[in-house]
PDB file of N, CA and C in Angstrom:
ATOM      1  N   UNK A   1     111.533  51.428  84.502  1.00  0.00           N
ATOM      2  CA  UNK A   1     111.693  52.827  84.192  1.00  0.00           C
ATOM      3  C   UNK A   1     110.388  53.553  84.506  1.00  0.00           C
ATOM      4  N   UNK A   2     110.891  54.457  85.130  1.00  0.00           N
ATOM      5  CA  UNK A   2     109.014  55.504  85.652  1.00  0.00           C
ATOM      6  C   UNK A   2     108.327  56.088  84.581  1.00  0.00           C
ATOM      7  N   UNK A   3     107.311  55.727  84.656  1.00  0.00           N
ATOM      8  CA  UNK A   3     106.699  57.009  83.122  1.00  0.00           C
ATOM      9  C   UNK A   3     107.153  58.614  83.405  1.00  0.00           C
ATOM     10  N   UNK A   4     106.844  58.717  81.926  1.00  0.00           N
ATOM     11  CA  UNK A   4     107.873  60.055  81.926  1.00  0.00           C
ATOM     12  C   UNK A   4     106.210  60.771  82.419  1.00  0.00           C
ATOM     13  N   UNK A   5     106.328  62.172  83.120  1.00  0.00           N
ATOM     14  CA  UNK A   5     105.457  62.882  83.520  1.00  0.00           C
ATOM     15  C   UNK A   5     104.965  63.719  82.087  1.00  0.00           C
ATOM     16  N   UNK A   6     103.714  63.924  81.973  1.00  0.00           N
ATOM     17  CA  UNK A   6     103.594  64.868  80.081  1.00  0.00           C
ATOM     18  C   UNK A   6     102.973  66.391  81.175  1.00  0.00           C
ATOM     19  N   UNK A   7     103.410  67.482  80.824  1.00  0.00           N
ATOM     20  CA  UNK A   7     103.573  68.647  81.472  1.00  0.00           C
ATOM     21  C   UNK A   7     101.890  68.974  80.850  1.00  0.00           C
ATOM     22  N   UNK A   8     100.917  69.380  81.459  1.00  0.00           N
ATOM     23  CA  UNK A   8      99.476  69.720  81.148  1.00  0.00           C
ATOM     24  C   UNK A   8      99.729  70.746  80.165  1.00  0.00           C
ATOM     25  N   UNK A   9      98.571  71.265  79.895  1.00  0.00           N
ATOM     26  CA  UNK A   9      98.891  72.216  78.599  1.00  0.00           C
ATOM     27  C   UNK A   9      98.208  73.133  78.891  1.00  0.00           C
ATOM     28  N   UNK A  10      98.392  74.197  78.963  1.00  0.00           N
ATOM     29  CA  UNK A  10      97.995  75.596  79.377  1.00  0.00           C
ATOM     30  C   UNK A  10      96.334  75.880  79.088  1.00  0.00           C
ATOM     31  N   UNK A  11      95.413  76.324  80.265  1.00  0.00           N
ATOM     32  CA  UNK A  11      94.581  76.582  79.721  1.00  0.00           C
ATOM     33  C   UNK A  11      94.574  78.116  79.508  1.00  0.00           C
ATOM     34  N   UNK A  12      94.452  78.445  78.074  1.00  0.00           N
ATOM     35  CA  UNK A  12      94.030  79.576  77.725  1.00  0.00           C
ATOM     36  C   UNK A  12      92.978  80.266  77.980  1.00  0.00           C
ATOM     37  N   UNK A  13      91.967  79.662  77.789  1.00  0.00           N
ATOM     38  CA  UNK A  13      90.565  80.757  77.985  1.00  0.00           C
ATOM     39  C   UNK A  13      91.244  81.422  79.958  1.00  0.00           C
ATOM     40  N   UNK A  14      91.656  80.123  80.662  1.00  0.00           N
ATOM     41  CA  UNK A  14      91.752  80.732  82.162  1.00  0.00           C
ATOM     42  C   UNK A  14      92.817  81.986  82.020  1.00  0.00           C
ATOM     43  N   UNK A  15      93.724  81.729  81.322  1.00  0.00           N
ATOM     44  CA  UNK A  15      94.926  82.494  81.110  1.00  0.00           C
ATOM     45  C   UNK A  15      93.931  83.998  80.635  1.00  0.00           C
ATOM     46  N   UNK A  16      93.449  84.112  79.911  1.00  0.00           N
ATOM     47  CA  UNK A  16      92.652  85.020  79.276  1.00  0.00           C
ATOM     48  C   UNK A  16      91.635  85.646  80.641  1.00  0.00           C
ATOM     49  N   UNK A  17      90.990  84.867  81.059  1.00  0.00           N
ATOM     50  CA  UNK A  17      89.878  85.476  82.020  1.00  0.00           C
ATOM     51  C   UNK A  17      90.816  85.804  83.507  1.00  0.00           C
ATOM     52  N   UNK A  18      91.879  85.240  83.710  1.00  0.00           N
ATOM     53  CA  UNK A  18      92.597  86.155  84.623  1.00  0.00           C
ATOM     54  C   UNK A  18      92.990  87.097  84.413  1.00  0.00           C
ATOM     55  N   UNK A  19      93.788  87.457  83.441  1.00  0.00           N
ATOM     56  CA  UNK A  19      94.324  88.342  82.385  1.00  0.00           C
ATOM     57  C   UNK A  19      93.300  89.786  82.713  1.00  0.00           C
ATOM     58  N   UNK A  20      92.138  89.294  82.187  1.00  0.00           N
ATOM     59  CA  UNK A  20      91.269  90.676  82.065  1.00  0.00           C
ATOM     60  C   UNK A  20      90.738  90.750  83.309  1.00  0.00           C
ATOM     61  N   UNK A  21      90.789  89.776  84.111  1.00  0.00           N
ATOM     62  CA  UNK A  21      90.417  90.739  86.154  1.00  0.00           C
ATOM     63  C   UNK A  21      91.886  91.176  86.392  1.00  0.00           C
ATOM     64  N   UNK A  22      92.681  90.793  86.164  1.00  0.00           N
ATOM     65  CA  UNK A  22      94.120  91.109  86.728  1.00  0.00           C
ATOM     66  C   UNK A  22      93.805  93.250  86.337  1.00  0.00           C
ATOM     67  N   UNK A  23      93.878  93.172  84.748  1.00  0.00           N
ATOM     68  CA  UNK A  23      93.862  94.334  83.891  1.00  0.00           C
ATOM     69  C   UNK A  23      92.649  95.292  84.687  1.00  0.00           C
ATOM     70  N   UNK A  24      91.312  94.762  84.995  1.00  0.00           N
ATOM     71  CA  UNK A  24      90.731  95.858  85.637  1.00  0.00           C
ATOM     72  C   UNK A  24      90.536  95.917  87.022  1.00  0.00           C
ATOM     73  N   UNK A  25      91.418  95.490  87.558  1.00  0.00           N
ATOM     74  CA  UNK A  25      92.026  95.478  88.879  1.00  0.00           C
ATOM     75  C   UNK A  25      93.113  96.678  89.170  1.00  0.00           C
ATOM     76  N   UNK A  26      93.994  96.356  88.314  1.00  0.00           N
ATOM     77  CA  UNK A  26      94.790  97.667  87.798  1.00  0.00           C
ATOM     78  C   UNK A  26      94.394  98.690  87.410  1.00  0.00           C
ATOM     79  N   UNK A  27      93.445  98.579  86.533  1.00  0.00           N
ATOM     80  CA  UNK A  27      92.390 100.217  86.614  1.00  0.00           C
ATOM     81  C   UNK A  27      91.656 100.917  87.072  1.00  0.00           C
ATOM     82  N   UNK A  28      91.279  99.840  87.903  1.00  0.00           N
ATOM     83  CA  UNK A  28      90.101 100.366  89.317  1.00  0.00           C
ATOM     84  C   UNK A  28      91.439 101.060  90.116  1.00  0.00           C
ATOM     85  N   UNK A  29      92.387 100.459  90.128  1.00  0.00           N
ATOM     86  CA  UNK A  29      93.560 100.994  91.187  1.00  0.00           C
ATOM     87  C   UNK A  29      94.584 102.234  90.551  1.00  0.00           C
ATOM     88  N   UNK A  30      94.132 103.118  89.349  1.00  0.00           N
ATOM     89  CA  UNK A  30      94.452 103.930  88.565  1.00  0.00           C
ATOM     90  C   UNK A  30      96.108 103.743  88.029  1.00  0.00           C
ATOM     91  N   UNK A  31      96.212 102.602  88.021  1.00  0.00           N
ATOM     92  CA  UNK A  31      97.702 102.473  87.449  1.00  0.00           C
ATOM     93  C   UNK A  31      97.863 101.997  86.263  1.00  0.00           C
ATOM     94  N   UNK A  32      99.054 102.434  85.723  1.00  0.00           N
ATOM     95  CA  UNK A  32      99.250 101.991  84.337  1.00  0.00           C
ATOM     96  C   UNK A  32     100.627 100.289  84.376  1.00  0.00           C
ATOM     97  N   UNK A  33     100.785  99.453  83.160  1.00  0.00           N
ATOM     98  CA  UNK A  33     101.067  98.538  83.492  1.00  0.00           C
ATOM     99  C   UNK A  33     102.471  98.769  83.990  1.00  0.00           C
ATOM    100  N   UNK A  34     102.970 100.155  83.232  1.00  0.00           N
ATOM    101  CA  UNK A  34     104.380 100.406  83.438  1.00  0.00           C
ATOM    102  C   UNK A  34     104.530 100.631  85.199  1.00  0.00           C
ATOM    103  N   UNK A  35     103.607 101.322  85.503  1.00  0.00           N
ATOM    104  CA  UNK A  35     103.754 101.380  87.057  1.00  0.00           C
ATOM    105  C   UNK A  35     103.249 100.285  87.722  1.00  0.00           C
ATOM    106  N   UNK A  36     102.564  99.576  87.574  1.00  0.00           N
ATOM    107  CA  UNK A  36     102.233  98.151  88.453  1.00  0.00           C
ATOM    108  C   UNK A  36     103.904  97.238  88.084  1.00  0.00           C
ATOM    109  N   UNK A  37     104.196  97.314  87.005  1.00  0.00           N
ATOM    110  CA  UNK A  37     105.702  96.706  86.816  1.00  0.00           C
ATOM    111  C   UNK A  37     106.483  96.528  87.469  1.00  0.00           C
ATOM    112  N   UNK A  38     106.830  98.475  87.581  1.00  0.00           N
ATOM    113  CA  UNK A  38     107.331  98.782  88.824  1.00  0.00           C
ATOM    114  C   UNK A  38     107.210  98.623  90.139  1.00  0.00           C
ATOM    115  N   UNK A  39     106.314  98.521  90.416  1.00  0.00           N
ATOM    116  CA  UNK A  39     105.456  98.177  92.059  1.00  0.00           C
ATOM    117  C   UNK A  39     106.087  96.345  91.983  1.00  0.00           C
ATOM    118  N   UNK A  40     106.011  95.233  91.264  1.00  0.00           N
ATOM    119  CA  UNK A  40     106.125  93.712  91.429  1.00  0.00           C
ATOM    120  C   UNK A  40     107.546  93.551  91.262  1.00  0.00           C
ATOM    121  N   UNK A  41     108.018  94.745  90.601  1.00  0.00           N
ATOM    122  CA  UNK A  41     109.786  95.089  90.147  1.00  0.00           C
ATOM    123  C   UNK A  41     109.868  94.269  88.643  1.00  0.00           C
ATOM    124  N   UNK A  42     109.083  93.731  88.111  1.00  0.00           N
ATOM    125  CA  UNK A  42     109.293  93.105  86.575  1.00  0.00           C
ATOM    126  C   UNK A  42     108.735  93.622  85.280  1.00  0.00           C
ATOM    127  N   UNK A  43     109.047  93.392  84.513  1.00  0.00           N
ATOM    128  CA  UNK A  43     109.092  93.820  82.877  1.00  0.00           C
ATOM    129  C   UNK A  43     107.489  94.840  82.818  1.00  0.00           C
ATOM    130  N   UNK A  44     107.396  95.643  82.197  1.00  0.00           N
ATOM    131  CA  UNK A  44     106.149  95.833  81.585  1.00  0.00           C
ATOM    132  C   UNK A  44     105.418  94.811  80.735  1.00  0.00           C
ATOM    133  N   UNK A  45     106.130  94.312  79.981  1.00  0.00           N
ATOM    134  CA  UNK A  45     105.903  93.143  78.620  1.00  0.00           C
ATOM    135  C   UNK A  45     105.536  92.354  79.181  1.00  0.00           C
ATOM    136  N   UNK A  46     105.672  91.306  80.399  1.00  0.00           N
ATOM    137  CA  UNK A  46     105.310  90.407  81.134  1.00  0.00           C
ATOM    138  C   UNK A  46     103.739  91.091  81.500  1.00  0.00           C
ATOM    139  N   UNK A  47     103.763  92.241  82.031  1.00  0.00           N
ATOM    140  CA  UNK A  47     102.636  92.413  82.439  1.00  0.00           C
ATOM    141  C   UNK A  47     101.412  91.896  81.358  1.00  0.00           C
ATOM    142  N   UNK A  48     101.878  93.097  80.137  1.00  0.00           N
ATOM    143  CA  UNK A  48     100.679  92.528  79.603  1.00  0.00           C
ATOM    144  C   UNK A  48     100.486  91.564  78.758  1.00  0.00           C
ATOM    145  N   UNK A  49     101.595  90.851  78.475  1.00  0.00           N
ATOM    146  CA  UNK A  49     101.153  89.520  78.601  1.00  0.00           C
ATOM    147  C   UNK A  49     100.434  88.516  78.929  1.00  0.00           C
ATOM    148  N   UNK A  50     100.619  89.279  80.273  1.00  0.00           N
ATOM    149  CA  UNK A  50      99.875  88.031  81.328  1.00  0.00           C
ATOM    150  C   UNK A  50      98.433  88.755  81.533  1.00  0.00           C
ATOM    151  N   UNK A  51      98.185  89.970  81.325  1.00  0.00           N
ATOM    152  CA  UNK A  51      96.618  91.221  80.915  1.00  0.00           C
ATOM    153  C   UNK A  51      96.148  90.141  79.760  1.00  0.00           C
ATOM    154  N   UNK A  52      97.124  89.673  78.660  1.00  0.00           N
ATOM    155  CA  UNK A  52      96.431  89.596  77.641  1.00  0.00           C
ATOM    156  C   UNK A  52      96.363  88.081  77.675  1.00  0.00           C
ATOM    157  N   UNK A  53      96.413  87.380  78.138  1.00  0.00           N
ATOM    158  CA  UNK A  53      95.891  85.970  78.213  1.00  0.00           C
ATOM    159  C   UNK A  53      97.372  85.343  78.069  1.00  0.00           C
ATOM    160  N   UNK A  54      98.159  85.738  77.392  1.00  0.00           N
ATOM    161  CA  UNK A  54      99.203  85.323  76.689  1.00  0.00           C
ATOM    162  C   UNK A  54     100.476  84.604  77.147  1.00  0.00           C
ATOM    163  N   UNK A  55     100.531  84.679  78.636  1.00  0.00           N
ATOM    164  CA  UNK A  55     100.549  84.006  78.984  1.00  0.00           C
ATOM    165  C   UNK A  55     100.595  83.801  80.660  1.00  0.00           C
ATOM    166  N   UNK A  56     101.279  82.760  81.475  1.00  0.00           N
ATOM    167  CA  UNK A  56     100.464  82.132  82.782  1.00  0.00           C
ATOM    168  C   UNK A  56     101.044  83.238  83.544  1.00  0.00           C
ATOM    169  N   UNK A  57     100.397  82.926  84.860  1.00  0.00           N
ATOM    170  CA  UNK A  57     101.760  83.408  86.007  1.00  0.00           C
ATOM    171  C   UNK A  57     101.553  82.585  87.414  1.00  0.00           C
ATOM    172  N   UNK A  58     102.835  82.599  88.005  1.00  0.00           N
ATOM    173  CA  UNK A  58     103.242  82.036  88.898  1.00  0.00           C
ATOM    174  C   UNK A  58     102.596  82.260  90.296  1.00  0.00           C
ATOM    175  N   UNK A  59     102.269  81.502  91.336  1.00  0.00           N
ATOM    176  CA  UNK A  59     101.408  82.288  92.779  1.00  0.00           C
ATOM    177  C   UNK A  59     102.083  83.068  93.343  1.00  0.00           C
ATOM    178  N   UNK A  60     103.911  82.945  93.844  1.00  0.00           N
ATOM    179  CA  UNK A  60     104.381  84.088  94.052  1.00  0.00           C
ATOM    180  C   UNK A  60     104.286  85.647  92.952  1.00  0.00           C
ATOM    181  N   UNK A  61     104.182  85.434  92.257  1.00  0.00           N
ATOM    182  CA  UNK A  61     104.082  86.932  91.385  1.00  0.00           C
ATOM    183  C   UNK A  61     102.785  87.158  91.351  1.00  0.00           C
ATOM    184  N   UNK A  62     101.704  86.195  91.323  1.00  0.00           N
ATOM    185  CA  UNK A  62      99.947  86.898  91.314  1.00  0.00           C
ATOM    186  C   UNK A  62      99.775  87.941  92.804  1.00  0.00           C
ATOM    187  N   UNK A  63     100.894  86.963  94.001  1.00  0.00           N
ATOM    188  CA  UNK A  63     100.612  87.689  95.362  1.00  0.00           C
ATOM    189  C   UNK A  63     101.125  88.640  95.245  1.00  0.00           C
ATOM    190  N   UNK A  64     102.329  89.000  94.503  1.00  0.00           N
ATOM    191  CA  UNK A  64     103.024  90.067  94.525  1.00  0.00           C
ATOM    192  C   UNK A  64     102.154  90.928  93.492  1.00  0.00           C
ATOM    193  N   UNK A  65     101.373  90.566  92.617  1.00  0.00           N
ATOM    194  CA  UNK A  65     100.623  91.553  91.696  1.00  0.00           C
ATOM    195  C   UNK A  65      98.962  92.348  92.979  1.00  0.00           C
ATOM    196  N   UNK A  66      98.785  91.558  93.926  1.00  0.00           N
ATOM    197  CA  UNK A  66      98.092  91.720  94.561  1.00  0.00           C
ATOM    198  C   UNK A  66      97.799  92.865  95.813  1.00  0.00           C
ATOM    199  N   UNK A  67      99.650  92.526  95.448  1.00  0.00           N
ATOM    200  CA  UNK A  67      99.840  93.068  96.714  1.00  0.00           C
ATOM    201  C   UNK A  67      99.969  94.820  95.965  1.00  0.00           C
ATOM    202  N   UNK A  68     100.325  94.598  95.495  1.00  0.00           N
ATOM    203  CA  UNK A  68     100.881  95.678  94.565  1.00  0.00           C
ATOM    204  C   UNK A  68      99.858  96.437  94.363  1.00  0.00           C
ATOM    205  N   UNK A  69      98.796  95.837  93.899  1.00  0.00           N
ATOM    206  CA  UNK A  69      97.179  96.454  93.735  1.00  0.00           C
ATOM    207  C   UNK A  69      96.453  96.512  95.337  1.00  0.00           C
ATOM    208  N   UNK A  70      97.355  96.767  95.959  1.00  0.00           N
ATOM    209  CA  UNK A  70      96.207  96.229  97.367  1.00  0.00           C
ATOM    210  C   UNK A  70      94.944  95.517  97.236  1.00  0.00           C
ATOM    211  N   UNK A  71      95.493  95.104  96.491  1.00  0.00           N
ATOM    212  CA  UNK A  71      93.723  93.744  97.029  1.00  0.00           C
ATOM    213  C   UNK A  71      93.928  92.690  97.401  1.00  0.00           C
ATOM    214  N   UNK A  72      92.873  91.873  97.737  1.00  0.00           N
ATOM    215  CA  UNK A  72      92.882  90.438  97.968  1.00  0.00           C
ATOM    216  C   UNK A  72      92.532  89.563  97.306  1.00  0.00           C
ATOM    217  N   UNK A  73      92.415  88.045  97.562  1.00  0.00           N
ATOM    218  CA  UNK A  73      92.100  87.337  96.756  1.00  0.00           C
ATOM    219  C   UNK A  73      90.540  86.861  96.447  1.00  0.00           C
ATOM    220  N   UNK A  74      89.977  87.595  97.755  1.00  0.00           N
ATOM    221  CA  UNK A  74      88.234  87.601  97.337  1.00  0.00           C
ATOM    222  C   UNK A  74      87.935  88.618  96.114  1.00  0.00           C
ATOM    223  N   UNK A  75      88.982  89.615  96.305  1.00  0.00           N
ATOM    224  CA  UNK A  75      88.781  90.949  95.232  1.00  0.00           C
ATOM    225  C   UNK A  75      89.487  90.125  93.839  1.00  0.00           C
ATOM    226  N   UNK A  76      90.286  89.472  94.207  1.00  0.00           N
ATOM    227  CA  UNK A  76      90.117  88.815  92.473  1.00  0.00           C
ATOM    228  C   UNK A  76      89.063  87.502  91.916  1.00  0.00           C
ATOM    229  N   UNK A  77      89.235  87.119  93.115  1.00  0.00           N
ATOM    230  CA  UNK A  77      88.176  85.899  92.925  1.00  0.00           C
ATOM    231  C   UNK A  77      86.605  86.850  92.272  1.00  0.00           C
ATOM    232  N   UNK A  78      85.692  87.832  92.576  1.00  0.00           N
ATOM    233  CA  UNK A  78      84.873  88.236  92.432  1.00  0.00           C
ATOM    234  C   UNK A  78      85.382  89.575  91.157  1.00  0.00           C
ATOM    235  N   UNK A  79      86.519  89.594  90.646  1.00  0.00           N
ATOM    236  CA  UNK A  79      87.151  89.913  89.053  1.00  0.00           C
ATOM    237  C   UNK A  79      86.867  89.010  88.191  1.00  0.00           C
ATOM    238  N   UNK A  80      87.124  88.285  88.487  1.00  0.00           N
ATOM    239  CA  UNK A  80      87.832  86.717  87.374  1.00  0.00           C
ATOM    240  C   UNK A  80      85.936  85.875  87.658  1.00  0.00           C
ATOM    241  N   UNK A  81      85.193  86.216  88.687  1.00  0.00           N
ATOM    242  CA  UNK A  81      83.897  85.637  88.272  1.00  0.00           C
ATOM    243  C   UNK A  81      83.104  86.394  87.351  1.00  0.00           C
ATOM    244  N   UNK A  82      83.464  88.037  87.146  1.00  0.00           N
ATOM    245  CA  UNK A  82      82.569  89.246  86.655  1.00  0.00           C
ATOM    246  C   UNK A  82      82.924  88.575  84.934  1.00  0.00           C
ATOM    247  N   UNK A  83      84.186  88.518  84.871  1.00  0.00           N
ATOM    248  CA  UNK A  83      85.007  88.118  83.706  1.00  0.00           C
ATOM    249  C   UNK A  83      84.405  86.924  82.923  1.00  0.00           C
ATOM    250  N   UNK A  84      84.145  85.723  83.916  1.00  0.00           N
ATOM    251  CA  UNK A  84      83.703  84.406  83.906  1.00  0.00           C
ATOM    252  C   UNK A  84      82.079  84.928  83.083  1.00  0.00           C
ATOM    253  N   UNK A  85      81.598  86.145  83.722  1.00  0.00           N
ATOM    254  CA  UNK A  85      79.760  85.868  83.516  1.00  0.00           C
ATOM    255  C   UNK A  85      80.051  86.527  82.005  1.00  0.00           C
ATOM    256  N   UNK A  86      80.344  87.979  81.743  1.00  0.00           N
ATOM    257  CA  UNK A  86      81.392  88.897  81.159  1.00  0.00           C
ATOM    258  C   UNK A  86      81.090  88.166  79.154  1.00  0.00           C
ATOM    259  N   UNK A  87      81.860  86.672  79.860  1.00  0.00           N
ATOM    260  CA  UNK A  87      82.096  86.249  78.532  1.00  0.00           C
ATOM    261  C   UNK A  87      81.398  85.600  78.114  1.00  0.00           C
ATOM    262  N   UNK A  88      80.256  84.924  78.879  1.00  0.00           N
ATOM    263  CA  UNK A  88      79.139  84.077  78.460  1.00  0.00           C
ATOM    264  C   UNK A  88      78.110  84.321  77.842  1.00  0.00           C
TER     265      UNK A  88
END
């Protein structure tokens, strides 16, 4: 019988420090979450959810949050490092 696979366990703090580049990514880009929602086509509540650490998201929906914000992924990568120094 194969071992059963144990599903990793969420890291939060990452969940959290994406969360808050995601969030001022969106504000540098003057939108509110209800309209970035609209722009990825999903929930507001998801949004900030996922603003508030609370929880993950998927690579198709980060690209689609990206896209949505016109940026790229150097422009989040250099969010999520500001975030990284931010909290230290």
């Amino acid at each position: 019988m194969p071992p059963t696979r144990r599903r990793a366990e969420p890291d939060t703090d990452a969940y959290r420090t994406l969360g808050k580049a995601l969030r001022e990514l969106r504000e540098q880009a003057g939108l509110t979450q209800e309209a970035l929602a609209a722009r990825v086509d999903i929930g507001a509540t998801y949004v900030s959810q996922v603003e508030n650490g609370h929880r993950g998201i998927r690579w198709h929906t980060l690209l689609a949050f990206l896209r949505a914000l016109d940026v790229d992924l150097r422009q989040l990568g250099e969010a999520v490092d500001k975030q990284e120094h931010h909290s230290t």
